[in-house]
C-alpha atoms as a PDB file:
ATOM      1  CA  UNK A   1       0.000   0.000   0.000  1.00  0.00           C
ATOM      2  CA  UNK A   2       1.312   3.714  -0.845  1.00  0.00           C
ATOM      3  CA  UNK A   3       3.606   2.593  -3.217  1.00  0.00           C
ATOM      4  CA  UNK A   4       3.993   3.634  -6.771  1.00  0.00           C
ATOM      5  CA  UNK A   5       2.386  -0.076  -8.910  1.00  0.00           C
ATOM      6  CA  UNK A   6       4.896  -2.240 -11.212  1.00  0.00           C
ATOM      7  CA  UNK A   7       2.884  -2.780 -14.010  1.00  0.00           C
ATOM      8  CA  UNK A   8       4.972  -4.867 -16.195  1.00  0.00           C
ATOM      9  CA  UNK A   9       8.920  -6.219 -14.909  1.00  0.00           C
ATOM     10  CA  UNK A  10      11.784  -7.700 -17.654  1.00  0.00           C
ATOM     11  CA  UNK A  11      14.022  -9.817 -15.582  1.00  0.00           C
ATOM     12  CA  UNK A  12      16.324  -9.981 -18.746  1.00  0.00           C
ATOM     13  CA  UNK A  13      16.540  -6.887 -20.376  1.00  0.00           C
ATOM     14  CA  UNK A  14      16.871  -5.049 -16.436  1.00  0.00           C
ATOM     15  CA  UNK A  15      13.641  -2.983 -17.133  1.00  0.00           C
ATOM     16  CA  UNK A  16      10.519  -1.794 -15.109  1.00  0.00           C
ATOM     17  CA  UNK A  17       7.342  -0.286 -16.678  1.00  0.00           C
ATOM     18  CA  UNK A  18       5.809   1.797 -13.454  1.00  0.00           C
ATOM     19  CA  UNK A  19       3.066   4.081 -12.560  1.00  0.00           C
ATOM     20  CA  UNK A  20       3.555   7.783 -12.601  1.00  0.00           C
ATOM     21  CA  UNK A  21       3.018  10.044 -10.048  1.00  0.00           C
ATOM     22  CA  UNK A  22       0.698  12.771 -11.539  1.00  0.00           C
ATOM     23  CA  UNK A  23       1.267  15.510 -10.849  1.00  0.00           C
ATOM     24  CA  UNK A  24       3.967  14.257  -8.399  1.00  0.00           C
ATOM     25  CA  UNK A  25       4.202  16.873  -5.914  1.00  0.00           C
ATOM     26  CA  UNK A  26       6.720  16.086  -3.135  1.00  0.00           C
ATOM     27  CA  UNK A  27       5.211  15.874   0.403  1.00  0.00           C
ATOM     28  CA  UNK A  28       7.127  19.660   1.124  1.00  0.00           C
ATOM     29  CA  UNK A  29       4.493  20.795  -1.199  1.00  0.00           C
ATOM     30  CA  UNK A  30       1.927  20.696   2.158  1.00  0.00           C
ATOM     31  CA  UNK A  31       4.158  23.686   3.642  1.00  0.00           C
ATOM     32  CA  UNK A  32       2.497  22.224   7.062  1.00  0.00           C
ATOM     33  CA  UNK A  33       5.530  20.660   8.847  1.00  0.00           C
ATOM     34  CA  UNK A  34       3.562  19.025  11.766  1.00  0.00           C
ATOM     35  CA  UNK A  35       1.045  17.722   9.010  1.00  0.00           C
ATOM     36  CA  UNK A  36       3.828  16.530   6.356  1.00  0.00           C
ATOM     37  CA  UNK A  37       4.699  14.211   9.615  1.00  0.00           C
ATOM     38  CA  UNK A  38       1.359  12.629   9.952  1.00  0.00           C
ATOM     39  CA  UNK A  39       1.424  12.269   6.352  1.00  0.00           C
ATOM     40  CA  UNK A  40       4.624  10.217   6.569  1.00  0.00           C
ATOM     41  CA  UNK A  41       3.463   8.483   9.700  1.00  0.00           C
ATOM     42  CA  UNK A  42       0.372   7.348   7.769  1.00  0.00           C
ATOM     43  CA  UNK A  43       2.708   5.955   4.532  1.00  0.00           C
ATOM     44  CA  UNK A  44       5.122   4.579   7.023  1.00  0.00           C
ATOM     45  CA  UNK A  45       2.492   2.689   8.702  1.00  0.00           C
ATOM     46  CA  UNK A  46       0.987   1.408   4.948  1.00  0.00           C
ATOM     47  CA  UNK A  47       4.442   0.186   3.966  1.00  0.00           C
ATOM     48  CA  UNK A  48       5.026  -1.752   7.093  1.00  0.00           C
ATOM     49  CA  UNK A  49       0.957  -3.236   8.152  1.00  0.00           C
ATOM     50  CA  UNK A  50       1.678  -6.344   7.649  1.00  0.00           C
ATOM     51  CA  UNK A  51       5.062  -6.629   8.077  1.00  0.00           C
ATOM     52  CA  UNK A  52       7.129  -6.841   4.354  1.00  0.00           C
ATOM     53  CA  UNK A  53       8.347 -10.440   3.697  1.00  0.00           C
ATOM     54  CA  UNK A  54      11.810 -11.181   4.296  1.00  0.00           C
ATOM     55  CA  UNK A  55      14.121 -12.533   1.430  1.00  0.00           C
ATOM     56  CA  UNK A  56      17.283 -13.706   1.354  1.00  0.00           C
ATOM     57  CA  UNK A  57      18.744 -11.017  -1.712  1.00  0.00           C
ATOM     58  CA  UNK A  58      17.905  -7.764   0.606  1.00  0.00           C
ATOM     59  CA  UNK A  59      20.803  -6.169   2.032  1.00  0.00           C
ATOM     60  CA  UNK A  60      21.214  -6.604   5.428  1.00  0.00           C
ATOM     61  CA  UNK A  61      21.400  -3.347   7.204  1.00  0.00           C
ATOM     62  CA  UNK A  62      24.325  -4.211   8.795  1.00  0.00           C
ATOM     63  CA  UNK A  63      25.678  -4.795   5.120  1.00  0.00           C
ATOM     64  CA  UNK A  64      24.129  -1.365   4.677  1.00  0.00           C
ATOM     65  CA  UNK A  65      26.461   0.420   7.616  1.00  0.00           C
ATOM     66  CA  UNK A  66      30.016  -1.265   5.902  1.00  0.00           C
ATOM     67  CA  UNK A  67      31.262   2.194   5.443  1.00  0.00           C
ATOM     68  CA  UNK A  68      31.931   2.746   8.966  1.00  0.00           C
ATOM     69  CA  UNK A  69      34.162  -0.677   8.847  1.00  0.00           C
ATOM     70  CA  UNK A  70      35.782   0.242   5.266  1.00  0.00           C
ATOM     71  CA  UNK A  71      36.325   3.521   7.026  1.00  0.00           C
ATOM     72  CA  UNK A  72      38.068   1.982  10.266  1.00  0.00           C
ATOM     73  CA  UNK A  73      40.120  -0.360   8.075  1.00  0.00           C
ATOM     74  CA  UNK A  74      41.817   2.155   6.358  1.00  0.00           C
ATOM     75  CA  UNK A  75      42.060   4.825   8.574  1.00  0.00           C
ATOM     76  CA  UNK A  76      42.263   2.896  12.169  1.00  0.00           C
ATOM     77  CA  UNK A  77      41.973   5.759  14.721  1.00  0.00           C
ATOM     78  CA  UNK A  78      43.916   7.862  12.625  1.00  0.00           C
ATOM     79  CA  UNK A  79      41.463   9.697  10.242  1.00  0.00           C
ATOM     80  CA  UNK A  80      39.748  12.949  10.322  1.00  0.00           C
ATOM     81  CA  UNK A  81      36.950  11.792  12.671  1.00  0.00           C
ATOM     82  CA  UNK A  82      37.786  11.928  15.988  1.00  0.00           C
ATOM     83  CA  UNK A  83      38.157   8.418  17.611  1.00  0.00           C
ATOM     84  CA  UNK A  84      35.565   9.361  20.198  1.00  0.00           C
ATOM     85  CA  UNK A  85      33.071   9.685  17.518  1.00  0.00           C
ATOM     86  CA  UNK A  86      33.882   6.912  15.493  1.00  0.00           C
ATOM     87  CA  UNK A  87      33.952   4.270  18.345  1.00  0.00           C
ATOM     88  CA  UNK A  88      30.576   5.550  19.870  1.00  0.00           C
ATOM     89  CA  UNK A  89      29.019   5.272  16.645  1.00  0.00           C
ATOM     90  CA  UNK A  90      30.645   1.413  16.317  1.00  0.00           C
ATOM     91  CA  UNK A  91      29.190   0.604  19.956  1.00  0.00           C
ATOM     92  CA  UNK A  92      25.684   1.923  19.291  1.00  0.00           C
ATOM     93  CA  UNK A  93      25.495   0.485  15.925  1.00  0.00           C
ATOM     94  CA  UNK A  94      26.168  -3.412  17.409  1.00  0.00           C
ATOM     95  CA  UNK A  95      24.048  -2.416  20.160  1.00  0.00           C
ATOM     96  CA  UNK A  96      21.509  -1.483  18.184  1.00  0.00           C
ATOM     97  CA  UNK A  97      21.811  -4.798  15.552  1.00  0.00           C
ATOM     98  CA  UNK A  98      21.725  -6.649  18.888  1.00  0.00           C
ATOM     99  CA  UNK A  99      18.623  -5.813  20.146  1.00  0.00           C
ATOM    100  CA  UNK A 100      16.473  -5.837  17.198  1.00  0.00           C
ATOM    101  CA  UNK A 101      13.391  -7.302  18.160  1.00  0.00           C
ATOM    102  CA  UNK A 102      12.407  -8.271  14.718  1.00  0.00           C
ATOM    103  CA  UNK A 103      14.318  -7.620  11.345  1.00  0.00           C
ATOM    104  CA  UNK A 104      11.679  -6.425   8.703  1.00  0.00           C
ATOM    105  CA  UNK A 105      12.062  -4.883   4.856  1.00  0.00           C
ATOM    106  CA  UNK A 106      12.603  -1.316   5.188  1.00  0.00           C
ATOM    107  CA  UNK A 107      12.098   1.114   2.142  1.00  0.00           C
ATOM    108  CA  UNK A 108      15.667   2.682   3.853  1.00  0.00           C
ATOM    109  CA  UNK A 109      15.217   5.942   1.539  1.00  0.00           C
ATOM    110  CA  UNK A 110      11.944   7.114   3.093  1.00  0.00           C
ATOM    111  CA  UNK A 111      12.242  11.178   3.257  1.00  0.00           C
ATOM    112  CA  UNK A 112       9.730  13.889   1.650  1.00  0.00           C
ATOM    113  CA  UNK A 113      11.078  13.803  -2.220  1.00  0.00           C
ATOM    114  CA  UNK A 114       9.929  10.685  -2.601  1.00  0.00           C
ATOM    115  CA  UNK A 115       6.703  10.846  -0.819  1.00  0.00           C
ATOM    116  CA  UNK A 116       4.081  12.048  -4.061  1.00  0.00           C
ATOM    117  CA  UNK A 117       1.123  12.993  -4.254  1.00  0.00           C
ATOM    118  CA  UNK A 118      -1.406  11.705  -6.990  1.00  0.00           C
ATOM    119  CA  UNK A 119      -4.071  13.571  -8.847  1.00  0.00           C
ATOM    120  CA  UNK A 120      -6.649  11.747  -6.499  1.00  0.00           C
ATOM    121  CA  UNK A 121      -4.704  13.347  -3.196  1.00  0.00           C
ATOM    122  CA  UNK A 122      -3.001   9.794  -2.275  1.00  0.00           C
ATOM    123  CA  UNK A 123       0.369   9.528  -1.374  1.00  0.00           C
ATOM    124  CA  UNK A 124       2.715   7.378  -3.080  1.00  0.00           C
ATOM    125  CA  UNK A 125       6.149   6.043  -2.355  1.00  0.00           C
ATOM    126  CA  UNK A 126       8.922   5.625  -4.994  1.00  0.00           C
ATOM    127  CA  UNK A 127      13.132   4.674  -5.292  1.00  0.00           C
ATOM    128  CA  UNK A 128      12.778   1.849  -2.461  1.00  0.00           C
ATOM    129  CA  UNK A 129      16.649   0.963  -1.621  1.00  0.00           C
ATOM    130  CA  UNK A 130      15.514  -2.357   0.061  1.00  0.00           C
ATOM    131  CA  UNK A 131      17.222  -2.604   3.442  1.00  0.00           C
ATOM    132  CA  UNK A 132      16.194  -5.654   6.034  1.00  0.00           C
ATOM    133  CA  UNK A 133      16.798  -4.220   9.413  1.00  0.00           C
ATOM    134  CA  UNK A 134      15.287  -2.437  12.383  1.00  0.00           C
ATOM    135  CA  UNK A 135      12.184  -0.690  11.642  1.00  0.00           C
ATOM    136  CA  UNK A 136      13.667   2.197  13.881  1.00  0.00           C
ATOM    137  CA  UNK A 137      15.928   3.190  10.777  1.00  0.00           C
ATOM    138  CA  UNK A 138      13.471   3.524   8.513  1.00  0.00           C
ATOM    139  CA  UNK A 139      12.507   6.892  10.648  1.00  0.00           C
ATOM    140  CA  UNK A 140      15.787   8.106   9.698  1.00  0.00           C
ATOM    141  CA  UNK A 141      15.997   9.942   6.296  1.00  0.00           C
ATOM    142  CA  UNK A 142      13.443  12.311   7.008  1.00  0.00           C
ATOM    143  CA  UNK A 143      14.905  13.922   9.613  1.00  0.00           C
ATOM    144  CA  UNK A 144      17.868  13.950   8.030  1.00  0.00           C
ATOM    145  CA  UNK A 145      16.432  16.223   5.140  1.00  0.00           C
ATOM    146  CA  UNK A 146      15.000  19.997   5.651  1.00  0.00           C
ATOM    147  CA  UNK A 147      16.596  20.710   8.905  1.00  0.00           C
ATOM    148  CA  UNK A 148      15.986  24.660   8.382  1.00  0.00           C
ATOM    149  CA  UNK A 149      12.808  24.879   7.538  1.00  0.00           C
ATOM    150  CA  UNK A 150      11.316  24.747  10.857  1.00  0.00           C
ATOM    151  CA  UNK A 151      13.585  27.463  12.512  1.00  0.00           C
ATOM    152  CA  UNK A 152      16.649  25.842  14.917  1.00  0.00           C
ATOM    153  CA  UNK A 153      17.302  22.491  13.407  1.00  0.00           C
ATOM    154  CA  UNK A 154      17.919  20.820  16.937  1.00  0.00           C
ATOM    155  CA  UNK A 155      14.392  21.830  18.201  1.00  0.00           C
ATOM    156  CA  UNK A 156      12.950  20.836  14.648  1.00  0.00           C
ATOM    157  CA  UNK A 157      14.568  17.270  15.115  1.00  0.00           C
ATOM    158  CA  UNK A 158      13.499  16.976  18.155  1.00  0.00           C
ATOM    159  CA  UNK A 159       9.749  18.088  17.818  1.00  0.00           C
ATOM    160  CA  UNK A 160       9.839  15.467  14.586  1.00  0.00           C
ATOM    161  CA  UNK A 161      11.113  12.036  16.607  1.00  0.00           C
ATOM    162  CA  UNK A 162       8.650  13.176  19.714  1.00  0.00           C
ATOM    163  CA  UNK A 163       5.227  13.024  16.897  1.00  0.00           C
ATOM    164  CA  UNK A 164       6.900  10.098  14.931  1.00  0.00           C
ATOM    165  CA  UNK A 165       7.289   8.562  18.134  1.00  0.00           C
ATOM    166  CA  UNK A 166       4.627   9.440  19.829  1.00  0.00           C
ATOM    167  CA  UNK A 167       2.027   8.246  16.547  1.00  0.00           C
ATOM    168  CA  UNK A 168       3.920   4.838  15.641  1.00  0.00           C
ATOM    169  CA  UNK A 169       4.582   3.449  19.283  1.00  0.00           C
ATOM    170  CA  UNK A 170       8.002   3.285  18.361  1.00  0.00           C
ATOM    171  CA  UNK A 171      11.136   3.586  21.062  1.00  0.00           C
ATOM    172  CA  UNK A 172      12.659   7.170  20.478  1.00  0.00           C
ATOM    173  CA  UNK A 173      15.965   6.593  22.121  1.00  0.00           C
ATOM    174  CA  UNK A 174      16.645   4.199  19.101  1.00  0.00           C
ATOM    175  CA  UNK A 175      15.549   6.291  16.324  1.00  0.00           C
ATOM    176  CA  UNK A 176      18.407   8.886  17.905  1.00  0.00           C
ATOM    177  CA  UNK A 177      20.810   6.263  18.011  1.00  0.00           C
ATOM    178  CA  UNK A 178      20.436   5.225  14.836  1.00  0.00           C
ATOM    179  CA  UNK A 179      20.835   9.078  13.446  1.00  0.00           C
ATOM    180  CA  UNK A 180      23.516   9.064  15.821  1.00  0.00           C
ATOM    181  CA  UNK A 181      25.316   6.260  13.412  1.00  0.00           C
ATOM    182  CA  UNK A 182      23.510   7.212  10.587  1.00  0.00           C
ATOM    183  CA  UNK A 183      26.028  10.542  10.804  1.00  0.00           C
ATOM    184  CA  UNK A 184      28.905   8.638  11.014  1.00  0.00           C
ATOM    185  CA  UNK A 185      28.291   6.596   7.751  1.00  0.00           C
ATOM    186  CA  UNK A 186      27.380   9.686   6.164  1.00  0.00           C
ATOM    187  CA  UNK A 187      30.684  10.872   6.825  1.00  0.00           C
ATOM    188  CA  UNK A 188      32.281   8.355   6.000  1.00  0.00           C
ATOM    189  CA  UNK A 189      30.733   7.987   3.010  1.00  0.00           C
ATOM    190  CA  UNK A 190      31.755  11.854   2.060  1.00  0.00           C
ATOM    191  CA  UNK A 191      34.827  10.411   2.918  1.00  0.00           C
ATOM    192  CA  UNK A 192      35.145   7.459   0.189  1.00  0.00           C
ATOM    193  CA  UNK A 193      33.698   9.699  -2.366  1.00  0.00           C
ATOM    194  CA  UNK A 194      36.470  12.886  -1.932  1.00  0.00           C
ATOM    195  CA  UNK A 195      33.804  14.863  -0.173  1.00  0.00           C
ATOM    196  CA  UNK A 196      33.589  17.117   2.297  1.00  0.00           C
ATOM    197  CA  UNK A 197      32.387  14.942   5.562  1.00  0.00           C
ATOM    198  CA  UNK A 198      31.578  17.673   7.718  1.00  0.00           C
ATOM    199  CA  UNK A 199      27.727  17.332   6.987  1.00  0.00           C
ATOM    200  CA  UNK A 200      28.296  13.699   8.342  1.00  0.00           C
ATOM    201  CA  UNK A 201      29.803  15.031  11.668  1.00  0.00           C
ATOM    202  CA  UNK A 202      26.798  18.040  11.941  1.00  0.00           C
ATOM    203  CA  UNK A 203      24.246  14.703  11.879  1.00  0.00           C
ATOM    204  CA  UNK A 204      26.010  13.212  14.544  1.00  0.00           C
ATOM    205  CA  UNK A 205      26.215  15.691  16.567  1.00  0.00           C
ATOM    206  CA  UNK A 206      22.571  16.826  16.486  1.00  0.00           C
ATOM    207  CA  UNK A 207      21.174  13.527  17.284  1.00  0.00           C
ATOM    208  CA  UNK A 208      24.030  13.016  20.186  1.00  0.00           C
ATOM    209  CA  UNK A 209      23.047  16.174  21.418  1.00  0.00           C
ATOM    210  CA  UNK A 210      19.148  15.106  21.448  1.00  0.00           C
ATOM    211  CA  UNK A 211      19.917  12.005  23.091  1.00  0.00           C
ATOM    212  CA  UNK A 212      20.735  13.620  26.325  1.00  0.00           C
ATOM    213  CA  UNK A 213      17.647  15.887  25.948  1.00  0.00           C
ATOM    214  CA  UNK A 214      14.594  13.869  24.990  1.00  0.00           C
END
């Protein structure tokens, strides 16, 4: 449910034939930030009642957070980020694979640009990356994305994992420590790729930060 339809696959020639989005407008279009979180609260809860099936050719969220290790194998505690930050995010992230409850398919890419609207007013999800994991992470993306908008960005992040929280019953000390790690791989990402990994180390530190306030 709230999912863009496959209407025809090609397992040989690679190709999809898919619904489009008309007119396609982006969930930011509702320029009511407490309402474009309901709205995602409601498609998070269509993707994931009932639970997706699990298959074997998902990747594995911890597959998913191999950066950090890439990172550490190169690098040891001798790169840019600052050991402290790199080992915390290493102990929440087995921490965190440890105590899932329950491993489910997450869409792993789930923030407002590819939330669209329809021409009858339904939402409709698109670019799934496919991640098996802790449905805690799949919280994550969106408040990764629009930080500003709100006014300060921590009190925006914060307000957002309270009402996500708060409407899908869902523990809010993991959704921070999963941004918490999320930053890291970001950074480290930036990192592989020649970029600047300073946006990685901003996500990190917001969601530390939260952790000690929420």
């Amino acid at each position: 449910r709230s999912v863009v339809e496959v209407i025809e696959y090609d397992e040989v020639l690679g190709a999809l034939l898919m619904e489009q989005v008309v007119p396609g407008n982006a969930l930011t279009s509702v320029g009511n930030y407490q309402e474009e979180v309901e709205i995602f609260c409601q498609v998070f809860e269509d993707l994931h009642s009932p639970k997706l099936k699990v298959m074997d050719d998902y990747t594995s969220i911890s597959r998913w957070f191999e950066g950090i290790q890439r990172y550490r194998k190169n690098y040891g505690s001798n790169g840019v980020i600052k050991e402290a930050a790199i080992g915390r995010a290493e102990e929440l992230l087995e921490g965190l694979i440890q105590t899932t409850q329950a491993s489910v398919l997450i869409h792993g890419d789930l923030h407002q640009g590819n939330i669209l609207r329809d021409q009858k007013g339904a939402w409709k999800v698109i670019d799934p990356k496919g991640i098996v994991g802790d449905i805690h992470f799949e919280t994550i993306q969106y408040l990764l994305n629009h930080i500003d908008r709100e006014g300060d960005p921590d009190k925006v992040l914060k307000r957002r994992v309270k009402q996500m929280s708060d409407r899908l019953h869902l523990d809010k000390y993991r959704i921070v420590k999963w941004g918490i790690v999320r930053g890291i791989l970001e950074a480290c990402w930036a990192i592989e790729n020649g970029d600047s990994w300073k946006n990685g180390l901003d996500i990190f530190e917001r969601f530390n930060r939260l952790l000690t306030t929420i």
